[in-house]
PDB file of N, CA and C in Angstrom:
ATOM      1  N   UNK A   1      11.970  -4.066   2.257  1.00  0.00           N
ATOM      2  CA  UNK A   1      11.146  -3.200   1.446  1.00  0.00           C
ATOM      3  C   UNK A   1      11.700  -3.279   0.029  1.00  0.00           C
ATOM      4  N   UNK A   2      10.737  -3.504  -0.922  1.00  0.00           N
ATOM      5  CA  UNK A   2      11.516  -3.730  -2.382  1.00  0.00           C
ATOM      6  C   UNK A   2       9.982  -2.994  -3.149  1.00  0.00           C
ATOM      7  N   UNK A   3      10.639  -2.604  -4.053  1.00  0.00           N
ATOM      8  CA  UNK A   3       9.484  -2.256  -5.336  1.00  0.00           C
ATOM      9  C   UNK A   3      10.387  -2.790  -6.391  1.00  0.00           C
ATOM     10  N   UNK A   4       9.201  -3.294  -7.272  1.00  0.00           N
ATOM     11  CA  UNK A   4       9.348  -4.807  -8.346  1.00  0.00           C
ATOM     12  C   UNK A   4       8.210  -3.922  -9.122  1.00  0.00           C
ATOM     13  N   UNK A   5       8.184  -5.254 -10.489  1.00  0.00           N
ATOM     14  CA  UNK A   5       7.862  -5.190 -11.108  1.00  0.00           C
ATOM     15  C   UNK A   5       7.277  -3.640 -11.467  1.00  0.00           C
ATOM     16  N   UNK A   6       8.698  -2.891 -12.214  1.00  0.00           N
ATOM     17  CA  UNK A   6       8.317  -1.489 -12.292  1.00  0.00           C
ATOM     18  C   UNK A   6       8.029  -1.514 -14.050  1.00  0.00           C
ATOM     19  N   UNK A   7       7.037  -0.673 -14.105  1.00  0.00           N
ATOM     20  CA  UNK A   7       6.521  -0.522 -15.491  1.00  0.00           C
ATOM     21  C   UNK A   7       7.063   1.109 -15.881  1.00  0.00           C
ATOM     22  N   UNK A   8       7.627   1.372 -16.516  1.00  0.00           N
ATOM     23  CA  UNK A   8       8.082   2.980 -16.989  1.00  0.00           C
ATOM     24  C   UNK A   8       7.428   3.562 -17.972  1.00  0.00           C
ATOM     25  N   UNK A   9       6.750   2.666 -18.434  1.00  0.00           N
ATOM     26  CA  UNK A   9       5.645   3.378 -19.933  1.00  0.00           C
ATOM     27  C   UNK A   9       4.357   3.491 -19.000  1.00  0.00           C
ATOM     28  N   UNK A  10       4.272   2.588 -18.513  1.00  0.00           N
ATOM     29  CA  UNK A  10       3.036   2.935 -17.602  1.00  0.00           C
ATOM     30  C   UNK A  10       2.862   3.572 -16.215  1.00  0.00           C
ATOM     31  N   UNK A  11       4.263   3.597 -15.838  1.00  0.00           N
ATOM     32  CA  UNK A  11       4.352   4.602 -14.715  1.00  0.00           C
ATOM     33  C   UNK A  11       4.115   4.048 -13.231  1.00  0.00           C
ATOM     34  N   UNK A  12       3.693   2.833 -13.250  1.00  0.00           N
ATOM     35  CA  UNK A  12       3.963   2.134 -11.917  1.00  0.00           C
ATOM     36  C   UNK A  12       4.526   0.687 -11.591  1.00  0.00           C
ATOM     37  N   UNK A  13       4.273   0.434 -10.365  1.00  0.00           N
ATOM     38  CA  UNK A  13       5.381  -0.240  -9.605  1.00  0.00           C
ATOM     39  C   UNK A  13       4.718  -1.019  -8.689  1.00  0.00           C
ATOM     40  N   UNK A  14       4.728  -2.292  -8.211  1.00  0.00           N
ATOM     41  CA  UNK A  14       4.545  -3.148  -7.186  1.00  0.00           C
ATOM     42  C   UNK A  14       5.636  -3.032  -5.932  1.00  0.00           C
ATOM     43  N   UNK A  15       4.464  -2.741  -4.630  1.00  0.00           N
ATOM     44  CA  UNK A  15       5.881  -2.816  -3.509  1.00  0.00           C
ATOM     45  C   UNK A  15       5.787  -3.991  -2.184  1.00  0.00           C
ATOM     46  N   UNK A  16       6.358  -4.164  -1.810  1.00  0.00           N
ATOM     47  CA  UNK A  16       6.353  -5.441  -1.280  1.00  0.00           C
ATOM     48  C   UNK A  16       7.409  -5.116  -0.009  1.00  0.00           C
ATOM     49  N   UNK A  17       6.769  -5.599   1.359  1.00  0.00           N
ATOM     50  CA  UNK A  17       7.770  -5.816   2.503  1.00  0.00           C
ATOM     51  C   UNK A  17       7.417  -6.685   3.195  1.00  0.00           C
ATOM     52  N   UNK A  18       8.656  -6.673   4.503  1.00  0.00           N
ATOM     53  CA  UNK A  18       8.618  -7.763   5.427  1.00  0.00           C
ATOM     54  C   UNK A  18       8.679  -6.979   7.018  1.00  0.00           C
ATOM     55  N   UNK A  19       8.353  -7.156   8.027  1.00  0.00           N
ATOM     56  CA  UNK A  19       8.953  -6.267   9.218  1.00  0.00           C
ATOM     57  C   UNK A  19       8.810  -7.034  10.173  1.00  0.00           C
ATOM     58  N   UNK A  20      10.866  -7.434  10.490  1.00  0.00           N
ATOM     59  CA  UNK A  20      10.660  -8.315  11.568  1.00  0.00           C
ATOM     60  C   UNK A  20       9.946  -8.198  13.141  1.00  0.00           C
ATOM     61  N   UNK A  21       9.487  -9.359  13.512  1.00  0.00           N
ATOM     62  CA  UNK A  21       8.783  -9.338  14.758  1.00  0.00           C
ATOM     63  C   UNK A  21       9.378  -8.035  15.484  1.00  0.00           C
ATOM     64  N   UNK A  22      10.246  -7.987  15.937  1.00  0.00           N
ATOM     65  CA  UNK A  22      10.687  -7.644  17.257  1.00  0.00           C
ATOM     66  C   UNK A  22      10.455  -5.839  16.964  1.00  0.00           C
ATOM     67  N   UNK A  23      10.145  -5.802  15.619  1.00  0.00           N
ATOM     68  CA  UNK A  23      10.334  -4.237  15.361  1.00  0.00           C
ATOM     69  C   UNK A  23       8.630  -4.041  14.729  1.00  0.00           C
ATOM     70  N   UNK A  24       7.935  -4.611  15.018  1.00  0.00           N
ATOM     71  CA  UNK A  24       6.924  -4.592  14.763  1.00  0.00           C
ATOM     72  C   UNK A  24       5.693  -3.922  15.823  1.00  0.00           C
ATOM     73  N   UNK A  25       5.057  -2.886  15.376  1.00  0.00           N
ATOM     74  CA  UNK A  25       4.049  -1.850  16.408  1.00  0.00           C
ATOM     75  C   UNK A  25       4.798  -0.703  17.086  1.00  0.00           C
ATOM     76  N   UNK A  26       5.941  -0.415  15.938  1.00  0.00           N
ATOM     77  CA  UNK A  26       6.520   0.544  16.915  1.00  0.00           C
ATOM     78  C   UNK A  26       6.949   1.654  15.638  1.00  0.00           C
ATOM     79  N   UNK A  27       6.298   1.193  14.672  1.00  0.00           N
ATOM     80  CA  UNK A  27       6.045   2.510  13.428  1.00  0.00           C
ATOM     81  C   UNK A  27       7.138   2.141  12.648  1.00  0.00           C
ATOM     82  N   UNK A  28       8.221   1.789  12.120  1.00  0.00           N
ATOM     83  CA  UNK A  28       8.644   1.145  11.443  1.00  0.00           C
ATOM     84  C   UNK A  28       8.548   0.648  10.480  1.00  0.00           C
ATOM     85  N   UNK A  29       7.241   0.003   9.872  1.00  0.00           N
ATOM     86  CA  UNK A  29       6.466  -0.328   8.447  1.00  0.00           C
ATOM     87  C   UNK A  29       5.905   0.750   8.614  1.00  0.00           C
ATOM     88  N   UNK A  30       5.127   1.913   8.979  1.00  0.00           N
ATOM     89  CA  UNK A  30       4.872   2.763   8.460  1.00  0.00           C
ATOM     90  C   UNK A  30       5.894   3.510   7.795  1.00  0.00           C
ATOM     91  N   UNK A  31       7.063   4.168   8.990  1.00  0.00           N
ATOM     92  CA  UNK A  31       7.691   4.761   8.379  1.00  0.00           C
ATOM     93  C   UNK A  31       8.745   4.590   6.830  1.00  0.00           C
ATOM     94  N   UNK A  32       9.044   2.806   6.506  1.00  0.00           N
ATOM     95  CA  UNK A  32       9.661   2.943   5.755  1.00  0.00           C
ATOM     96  C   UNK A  32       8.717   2.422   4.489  1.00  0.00           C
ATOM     97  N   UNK A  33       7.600   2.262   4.480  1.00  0.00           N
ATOM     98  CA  UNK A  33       6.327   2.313   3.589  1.00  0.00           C
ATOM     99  C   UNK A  33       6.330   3.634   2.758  1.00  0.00           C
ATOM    100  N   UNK A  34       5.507   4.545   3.707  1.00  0.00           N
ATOM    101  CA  UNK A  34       5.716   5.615   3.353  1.00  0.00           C
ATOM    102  C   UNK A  34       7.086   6.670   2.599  1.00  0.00           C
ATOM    103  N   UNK A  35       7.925   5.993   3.162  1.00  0.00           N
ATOM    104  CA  UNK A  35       9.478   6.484   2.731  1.00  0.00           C
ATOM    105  C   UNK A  35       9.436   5.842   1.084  1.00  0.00           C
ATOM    106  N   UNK A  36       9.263   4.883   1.231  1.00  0.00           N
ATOM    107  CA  UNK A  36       9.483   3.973  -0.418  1.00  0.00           C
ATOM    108  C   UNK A  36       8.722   4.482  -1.316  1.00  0.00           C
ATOM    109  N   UNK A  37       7.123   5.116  -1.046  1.00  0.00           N
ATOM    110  CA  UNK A  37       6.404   5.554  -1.862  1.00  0.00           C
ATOM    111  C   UNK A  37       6.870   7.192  -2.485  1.00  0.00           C
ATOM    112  N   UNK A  38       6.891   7.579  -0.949  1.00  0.00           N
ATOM    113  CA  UNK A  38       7.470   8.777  -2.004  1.00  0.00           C
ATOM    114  C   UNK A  38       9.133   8.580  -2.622  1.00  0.00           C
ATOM    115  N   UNK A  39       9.859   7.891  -2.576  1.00  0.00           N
ATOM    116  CA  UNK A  39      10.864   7.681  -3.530  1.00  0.00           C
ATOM    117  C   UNK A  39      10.259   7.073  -4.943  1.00  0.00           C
ATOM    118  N   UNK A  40       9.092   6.222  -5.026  1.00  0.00           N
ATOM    119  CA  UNK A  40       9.061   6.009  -6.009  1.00  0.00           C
ATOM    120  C   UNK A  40       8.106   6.867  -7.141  1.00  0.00           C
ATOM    121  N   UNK A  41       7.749   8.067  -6.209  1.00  0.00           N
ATOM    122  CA  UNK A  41       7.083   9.474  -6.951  1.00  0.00           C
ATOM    123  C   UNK A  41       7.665  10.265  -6.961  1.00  0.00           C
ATOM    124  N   UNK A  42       8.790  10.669  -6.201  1.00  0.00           N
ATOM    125  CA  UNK A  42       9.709  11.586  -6.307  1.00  0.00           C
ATOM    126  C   UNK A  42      10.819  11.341  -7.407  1.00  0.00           C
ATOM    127  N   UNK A  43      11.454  10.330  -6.962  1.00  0.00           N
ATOM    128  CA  UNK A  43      13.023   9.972  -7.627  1.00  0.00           C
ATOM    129  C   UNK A  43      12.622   8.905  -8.862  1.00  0.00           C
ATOM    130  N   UNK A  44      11.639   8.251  -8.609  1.00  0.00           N
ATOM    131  CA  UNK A  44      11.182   7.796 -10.103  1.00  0.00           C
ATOM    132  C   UNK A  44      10.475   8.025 -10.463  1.00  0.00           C
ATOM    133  N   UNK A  45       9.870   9.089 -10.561  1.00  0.00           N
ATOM    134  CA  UNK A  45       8.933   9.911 -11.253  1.00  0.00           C
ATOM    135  C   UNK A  45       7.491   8.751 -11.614  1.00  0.00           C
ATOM    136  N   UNK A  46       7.263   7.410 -10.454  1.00  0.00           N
ATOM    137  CA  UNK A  46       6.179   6.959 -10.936  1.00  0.00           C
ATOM    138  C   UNK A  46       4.938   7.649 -10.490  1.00  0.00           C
ATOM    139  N   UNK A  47       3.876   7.047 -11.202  1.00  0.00           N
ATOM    140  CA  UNK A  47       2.510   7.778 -11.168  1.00  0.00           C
ATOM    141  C   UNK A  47       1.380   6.720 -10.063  1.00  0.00           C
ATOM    142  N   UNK A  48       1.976   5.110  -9.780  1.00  0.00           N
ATOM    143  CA  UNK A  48       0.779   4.482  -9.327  1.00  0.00           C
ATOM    144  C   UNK A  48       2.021   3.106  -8.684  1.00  0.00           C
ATOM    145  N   UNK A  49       1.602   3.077  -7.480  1.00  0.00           N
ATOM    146  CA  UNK A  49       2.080   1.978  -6.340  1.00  0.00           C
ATOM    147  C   UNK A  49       1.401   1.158  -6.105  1.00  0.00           C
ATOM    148  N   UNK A  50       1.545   0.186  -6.397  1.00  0.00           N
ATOM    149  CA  UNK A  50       0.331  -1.242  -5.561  1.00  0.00           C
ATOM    150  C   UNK A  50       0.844  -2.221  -4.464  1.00  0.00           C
ATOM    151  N   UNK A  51       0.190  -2.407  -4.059  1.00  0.00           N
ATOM    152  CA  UNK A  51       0.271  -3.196  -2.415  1.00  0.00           C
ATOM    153  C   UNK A  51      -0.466  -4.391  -2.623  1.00  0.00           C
ATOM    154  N   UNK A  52      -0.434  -5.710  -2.155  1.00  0.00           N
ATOM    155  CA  UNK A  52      -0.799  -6.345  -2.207  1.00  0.00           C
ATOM    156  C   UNK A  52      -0.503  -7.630  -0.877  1.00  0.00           C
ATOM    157  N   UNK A  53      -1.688  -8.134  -0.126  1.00  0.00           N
ATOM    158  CA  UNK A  53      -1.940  -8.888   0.993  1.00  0.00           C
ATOM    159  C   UNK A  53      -3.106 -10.121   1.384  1.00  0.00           C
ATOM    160  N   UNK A  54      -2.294 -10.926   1.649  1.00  0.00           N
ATOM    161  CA  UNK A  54      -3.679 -11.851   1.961  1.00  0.00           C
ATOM    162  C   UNK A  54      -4.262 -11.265   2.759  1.00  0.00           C
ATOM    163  N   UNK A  55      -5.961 -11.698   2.316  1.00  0.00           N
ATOM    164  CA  UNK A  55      -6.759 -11.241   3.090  1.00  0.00           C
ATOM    165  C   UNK A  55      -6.985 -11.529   4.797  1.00  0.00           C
ATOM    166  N   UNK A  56      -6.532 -12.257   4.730  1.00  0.00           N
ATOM    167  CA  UNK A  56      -6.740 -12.244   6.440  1.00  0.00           C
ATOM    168  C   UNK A  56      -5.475 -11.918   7.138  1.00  0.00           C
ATOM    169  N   UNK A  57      -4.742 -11.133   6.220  1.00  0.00           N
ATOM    170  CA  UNK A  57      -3.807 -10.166   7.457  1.00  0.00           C
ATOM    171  C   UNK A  57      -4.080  -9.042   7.366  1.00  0.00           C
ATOM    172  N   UNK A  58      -4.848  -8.780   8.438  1.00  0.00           N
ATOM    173  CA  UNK A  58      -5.551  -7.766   9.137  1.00  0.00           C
ATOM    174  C   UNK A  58      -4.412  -6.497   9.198  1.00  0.00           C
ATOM    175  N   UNK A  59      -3.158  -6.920  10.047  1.00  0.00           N
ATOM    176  CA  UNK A  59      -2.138  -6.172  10.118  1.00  0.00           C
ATOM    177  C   UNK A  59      -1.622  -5.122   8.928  1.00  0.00           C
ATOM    178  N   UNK A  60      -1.396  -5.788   7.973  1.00  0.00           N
ATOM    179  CA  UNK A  60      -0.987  -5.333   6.120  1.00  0.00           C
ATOM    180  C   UNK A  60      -1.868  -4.934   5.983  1.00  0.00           C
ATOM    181  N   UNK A  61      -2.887  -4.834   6.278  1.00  0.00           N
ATOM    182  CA  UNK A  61      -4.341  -3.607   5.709  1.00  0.00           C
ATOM    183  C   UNK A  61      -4.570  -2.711   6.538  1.00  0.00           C
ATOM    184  N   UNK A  62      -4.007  -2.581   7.551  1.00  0.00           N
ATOM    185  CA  UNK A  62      -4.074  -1.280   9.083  1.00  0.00           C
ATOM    186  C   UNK A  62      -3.013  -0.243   7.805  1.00  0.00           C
ATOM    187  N   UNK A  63      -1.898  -1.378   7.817  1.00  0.00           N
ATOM    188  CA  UNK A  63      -0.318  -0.545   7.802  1.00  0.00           C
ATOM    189  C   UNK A  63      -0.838   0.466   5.797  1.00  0.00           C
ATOM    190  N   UNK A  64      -0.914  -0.079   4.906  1.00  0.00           N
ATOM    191  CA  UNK A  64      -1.223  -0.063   3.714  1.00  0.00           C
ATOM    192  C   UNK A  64      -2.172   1.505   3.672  1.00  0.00           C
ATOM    193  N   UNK A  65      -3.730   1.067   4.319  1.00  0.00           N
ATOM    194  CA  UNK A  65      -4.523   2.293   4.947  1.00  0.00           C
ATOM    195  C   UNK A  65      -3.879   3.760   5.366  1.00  0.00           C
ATOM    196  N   UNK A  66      -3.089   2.968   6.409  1.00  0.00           N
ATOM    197  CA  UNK A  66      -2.531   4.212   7.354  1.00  0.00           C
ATOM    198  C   UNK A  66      -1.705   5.260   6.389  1.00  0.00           C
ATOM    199  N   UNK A  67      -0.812   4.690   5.397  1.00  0.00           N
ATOM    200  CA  UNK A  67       0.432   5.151   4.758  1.00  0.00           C
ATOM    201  C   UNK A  67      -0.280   5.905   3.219  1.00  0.00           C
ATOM    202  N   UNK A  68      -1.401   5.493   3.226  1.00  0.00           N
ATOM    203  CA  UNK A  68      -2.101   5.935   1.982  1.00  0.00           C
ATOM    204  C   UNK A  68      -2.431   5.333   0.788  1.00  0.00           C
ATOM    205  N   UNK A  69      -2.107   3.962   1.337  1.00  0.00           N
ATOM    206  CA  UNK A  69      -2.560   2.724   0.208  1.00  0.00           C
ATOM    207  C   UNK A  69      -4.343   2.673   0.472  1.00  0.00           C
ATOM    208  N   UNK A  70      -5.063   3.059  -0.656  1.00  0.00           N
ATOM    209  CA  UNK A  70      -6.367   2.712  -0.234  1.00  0.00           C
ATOM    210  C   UNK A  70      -6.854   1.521  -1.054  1.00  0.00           C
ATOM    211  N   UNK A  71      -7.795   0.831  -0.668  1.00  0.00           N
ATOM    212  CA  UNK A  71      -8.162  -0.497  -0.689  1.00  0.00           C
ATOM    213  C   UNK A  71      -9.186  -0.078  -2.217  1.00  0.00           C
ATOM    214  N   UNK A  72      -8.258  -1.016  -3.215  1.00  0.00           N
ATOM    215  CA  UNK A  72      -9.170  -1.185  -4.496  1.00  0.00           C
ATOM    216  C   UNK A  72     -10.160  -2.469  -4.804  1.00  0.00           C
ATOM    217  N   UNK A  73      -9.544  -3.912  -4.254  1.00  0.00           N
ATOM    218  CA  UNK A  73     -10.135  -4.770  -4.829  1.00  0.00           C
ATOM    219  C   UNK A  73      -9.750  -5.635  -3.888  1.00  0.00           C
ATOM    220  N   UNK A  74     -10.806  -6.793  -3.853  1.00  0.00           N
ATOM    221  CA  UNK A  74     -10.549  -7.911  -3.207  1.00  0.00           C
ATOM    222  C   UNK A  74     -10.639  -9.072  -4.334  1.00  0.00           C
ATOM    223  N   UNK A  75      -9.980  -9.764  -4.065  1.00  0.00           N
ATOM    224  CA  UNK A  75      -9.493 -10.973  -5.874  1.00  0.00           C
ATOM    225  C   UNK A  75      -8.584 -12.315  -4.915  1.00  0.00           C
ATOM    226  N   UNK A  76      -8.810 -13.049  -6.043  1.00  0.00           N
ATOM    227  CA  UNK A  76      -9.186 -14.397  -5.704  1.00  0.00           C
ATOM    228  C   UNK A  76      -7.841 -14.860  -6.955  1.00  0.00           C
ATOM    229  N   UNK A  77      -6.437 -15.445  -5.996  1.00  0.00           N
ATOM    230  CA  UNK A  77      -5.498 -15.602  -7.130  1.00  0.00           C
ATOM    231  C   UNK A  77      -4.979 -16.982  -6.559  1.00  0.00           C
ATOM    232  N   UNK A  78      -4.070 -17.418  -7.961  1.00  0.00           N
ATOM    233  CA  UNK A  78      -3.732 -18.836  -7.948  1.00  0.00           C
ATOM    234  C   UNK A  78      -2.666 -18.527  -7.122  1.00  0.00           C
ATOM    235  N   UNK A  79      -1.769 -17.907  -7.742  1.00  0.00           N
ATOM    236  CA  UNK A  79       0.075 -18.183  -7.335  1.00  0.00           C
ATOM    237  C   UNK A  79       0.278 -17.624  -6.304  1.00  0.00           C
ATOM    238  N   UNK A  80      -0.796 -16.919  -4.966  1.00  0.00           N
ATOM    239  CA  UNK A  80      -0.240 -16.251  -3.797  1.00  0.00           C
ATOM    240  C   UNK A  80      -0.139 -17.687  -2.570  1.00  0.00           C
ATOM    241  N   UNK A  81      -0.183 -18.872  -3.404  1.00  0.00           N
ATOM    242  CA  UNK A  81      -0.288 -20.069  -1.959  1.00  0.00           C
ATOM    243  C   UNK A  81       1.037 -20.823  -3.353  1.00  0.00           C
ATOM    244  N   UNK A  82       1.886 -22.053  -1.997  1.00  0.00           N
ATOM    245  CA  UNK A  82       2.846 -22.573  -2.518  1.00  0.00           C
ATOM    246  C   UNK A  82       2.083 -23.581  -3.180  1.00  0.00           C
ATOM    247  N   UNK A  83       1.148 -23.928  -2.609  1.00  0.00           N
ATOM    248  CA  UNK A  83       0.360 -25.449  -3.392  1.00  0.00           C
ATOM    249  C   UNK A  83      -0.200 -25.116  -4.923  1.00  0.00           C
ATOM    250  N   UNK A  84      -0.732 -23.840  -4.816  1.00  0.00           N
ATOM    251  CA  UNK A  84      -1.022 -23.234  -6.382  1.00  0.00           C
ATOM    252  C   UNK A  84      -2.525 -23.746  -6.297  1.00  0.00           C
ATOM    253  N   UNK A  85      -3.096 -23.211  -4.680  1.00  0.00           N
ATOM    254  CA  UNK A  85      -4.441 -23.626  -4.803  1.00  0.00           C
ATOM    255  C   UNK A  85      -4.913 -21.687  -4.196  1.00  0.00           C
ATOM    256  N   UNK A  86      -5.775 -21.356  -4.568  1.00  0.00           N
ATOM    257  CA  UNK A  86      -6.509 -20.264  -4.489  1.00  0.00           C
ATOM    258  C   UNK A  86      -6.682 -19.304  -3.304  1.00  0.00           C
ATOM    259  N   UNK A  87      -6.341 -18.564  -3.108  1.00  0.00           N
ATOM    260  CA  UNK A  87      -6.204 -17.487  -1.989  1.00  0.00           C
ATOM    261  C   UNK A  87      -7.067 -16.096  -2.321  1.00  0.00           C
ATOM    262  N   UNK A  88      -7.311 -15.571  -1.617  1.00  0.00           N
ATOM    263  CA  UNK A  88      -8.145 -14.138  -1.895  1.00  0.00           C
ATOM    264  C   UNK A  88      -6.962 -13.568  -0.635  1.00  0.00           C
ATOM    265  N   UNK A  89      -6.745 -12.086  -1.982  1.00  0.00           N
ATOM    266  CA  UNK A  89      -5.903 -11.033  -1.236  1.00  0.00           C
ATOM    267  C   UNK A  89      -6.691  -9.716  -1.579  1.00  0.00           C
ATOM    268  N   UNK A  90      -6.001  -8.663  -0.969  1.00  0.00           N
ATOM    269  CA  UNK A  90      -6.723  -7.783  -1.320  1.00  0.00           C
ATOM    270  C   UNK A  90      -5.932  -6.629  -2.325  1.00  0.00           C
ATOM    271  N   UNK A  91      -6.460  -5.548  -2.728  1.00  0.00           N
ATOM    272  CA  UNK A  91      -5.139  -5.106  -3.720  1.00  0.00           C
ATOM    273  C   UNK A  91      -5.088  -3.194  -3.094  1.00  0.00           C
ATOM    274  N   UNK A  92      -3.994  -2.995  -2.896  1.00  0.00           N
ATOM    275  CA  UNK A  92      -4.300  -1.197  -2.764  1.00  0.00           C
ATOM    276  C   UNK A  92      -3.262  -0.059  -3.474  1.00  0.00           C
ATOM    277  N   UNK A  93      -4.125   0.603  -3.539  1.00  0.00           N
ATOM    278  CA  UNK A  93      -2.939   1.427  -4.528  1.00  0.00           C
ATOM    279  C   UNK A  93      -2.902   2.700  -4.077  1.00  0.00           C
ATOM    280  N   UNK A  94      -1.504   3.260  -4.024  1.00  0.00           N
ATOM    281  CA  UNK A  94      -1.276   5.244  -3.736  1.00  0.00           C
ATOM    282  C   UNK A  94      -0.545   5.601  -5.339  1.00  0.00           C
ATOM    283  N   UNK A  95      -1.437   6.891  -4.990  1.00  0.00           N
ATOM    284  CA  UNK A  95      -1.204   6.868  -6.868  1.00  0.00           C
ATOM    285  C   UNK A  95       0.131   8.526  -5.962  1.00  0.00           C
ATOM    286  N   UNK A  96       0.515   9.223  -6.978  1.00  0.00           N
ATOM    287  CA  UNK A  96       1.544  10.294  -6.964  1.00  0.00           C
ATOM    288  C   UNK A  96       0.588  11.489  -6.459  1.00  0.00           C
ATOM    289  N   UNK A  97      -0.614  11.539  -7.411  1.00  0.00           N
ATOM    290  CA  UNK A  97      -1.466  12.778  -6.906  1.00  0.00           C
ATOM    291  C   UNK A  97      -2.307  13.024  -5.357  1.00  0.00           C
ATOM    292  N   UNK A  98      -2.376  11.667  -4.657  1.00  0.00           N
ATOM    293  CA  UNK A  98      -3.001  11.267  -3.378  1.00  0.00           C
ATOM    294  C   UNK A  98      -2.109  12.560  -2.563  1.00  0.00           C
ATOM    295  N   UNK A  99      -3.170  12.641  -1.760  1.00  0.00           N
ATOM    296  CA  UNK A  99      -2.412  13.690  -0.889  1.00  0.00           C
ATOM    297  C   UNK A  99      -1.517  12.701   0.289  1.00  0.00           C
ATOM    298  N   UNK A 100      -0.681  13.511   1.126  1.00  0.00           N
ATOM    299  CA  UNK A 100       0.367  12.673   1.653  1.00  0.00           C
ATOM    300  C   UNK A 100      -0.570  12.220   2.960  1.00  0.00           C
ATOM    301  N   UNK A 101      -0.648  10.765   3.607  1.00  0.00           N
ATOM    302  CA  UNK A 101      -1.424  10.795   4.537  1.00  0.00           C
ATOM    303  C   UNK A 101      -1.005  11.423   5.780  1.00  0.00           C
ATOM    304  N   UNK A 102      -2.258  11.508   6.481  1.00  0.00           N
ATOM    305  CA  UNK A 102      -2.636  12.599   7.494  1.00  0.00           C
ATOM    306  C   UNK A 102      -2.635  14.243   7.172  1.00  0.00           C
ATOM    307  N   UNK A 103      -2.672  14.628   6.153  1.00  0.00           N
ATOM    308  CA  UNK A 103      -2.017  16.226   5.857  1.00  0.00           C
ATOM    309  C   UNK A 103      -3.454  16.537   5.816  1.00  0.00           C
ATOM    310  N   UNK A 104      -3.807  17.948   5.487  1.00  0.00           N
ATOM    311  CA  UNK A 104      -5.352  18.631   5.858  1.00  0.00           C
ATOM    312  C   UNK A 104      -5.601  18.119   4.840  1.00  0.00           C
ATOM    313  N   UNK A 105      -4.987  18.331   3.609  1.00  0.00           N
ATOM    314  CA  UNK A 105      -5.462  17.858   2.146  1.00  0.00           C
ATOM    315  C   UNK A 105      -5.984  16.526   2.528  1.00  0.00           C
ATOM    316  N   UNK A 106      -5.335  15.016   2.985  1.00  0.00           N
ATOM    317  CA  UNK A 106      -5.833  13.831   2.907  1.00  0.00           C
ATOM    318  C   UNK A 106      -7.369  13.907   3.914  1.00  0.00           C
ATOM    319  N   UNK A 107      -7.379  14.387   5.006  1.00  0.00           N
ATOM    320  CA  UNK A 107      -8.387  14.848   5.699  1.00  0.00           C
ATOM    321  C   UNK A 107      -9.636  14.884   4.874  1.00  0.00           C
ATOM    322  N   UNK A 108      -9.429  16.448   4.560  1.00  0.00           N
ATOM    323  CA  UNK A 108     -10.138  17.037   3.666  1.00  0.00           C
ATOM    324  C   UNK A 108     -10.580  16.060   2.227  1.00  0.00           C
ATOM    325  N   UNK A 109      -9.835  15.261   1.535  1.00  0.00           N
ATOM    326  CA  UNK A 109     -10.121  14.488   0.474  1.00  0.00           C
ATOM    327  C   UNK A 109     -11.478  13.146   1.390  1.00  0.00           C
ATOM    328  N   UNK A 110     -10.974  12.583   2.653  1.00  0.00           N
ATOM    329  CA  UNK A 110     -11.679  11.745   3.201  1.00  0.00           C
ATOM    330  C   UNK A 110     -13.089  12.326   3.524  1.00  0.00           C
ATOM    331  N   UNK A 111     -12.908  13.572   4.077  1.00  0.00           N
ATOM    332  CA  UNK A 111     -14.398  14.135   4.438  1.00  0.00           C
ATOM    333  C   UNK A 111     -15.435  13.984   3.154  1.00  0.00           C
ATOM    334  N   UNK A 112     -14.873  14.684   1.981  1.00  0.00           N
ATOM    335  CA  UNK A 112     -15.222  14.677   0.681  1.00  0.00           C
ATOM    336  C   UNK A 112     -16.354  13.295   0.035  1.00  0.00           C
ATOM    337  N   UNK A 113     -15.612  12.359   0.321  1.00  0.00           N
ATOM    338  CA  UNK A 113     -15.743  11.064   0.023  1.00  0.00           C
ATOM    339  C   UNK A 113     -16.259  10.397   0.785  1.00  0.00           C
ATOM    340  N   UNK A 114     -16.566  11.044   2.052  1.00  0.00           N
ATOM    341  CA  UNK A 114     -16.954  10.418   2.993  1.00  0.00           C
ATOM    342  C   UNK A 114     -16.326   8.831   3.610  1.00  0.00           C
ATOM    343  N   UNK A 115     -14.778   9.022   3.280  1.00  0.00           N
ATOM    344  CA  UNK A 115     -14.526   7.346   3.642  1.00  0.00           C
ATOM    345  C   UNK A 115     -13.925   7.828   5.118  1.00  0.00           C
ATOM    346  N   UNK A 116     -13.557   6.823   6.018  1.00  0.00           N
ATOM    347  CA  UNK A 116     -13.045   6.220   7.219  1.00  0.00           C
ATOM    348  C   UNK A 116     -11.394   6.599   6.913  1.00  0.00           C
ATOM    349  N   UNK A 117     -11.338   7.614   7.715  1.00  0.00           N
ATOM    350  CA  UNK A 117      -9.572   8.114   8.203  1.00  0.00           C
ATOM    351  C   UNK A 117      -8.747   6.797   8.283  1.00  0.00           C
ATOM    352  N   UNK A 118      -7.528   7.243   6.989  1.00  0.00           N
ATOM    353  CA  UNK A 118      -6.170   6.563   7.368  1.00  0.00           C
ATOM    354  C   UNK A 118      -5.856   6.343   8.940  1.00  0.00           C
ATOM    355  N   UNK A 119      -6.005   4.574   9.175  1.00  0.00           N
ATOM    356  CA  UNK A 119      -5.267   4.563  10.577  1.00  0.00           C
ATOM    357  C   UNK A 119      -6.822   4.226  11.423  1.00  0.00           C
ATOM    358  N   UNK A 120      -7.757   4.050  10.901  1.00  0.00           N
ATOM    359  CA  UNK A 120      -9.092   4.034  11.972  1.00  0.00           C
ATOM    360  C   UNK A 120      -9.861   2.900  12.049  1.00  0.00           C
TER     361      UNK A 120
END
């Protein structure tokens, strides 16, 4: 789990992980997802987190969803393949003000908006 490319005038941060096989479906990227975000709204006082995944891992867009990364954009980039030929990922962001997922507040914000529950 790493957060990069942190911006301090602008208040956010790129985060980025890995979760080996063997520890994988057993909550683990959630839990230390979620853990990183609020350190980086709590203890670094940032305002906006981005996530970022190729699109066809299905998995990284369950986990992202679930934790309160919601899905902004789907984009089409050079440098996410080693050949430096074109990939589409998708992009998501939890900003500081998002309510924490699953809490009545995030609920309540989804009903609002009518989007599809973290995790569904």
């Amino acid at each position: 789990m790493s957060l990069h490319d942190a911006d301090g005038e602008n208040g956010s941060a790129r985060i980025g992980y890995w979760v080996a096989p063997a520890a994988r479906g057993r909550g683990v990227g959630t839990a230390a997802l979620g853990a990183a975000a609020r350190f980086a709204f709590q203890a670094l006082g940032l305002h906006r987190v981005e996530l970022f995944h190729a699109l066809e891992n299905e998995a990284r867009c369950r986990l992202a969803e679930r934790t309160g990364f919601r899905l902004e954009a789907c984009t089409a980039t050079r440098s996410a393949t080693a050949t430096g030929s074109c990939a589409t990922e998708h992009t998501h962001a939890r900003l500081a003000s998002d309510p924490e997922p699953g809490s009545y507040a995030d609920r309540r914000w989804q009903r609002e908006r009518k989007v599809a529950p973290a995790g569904s």
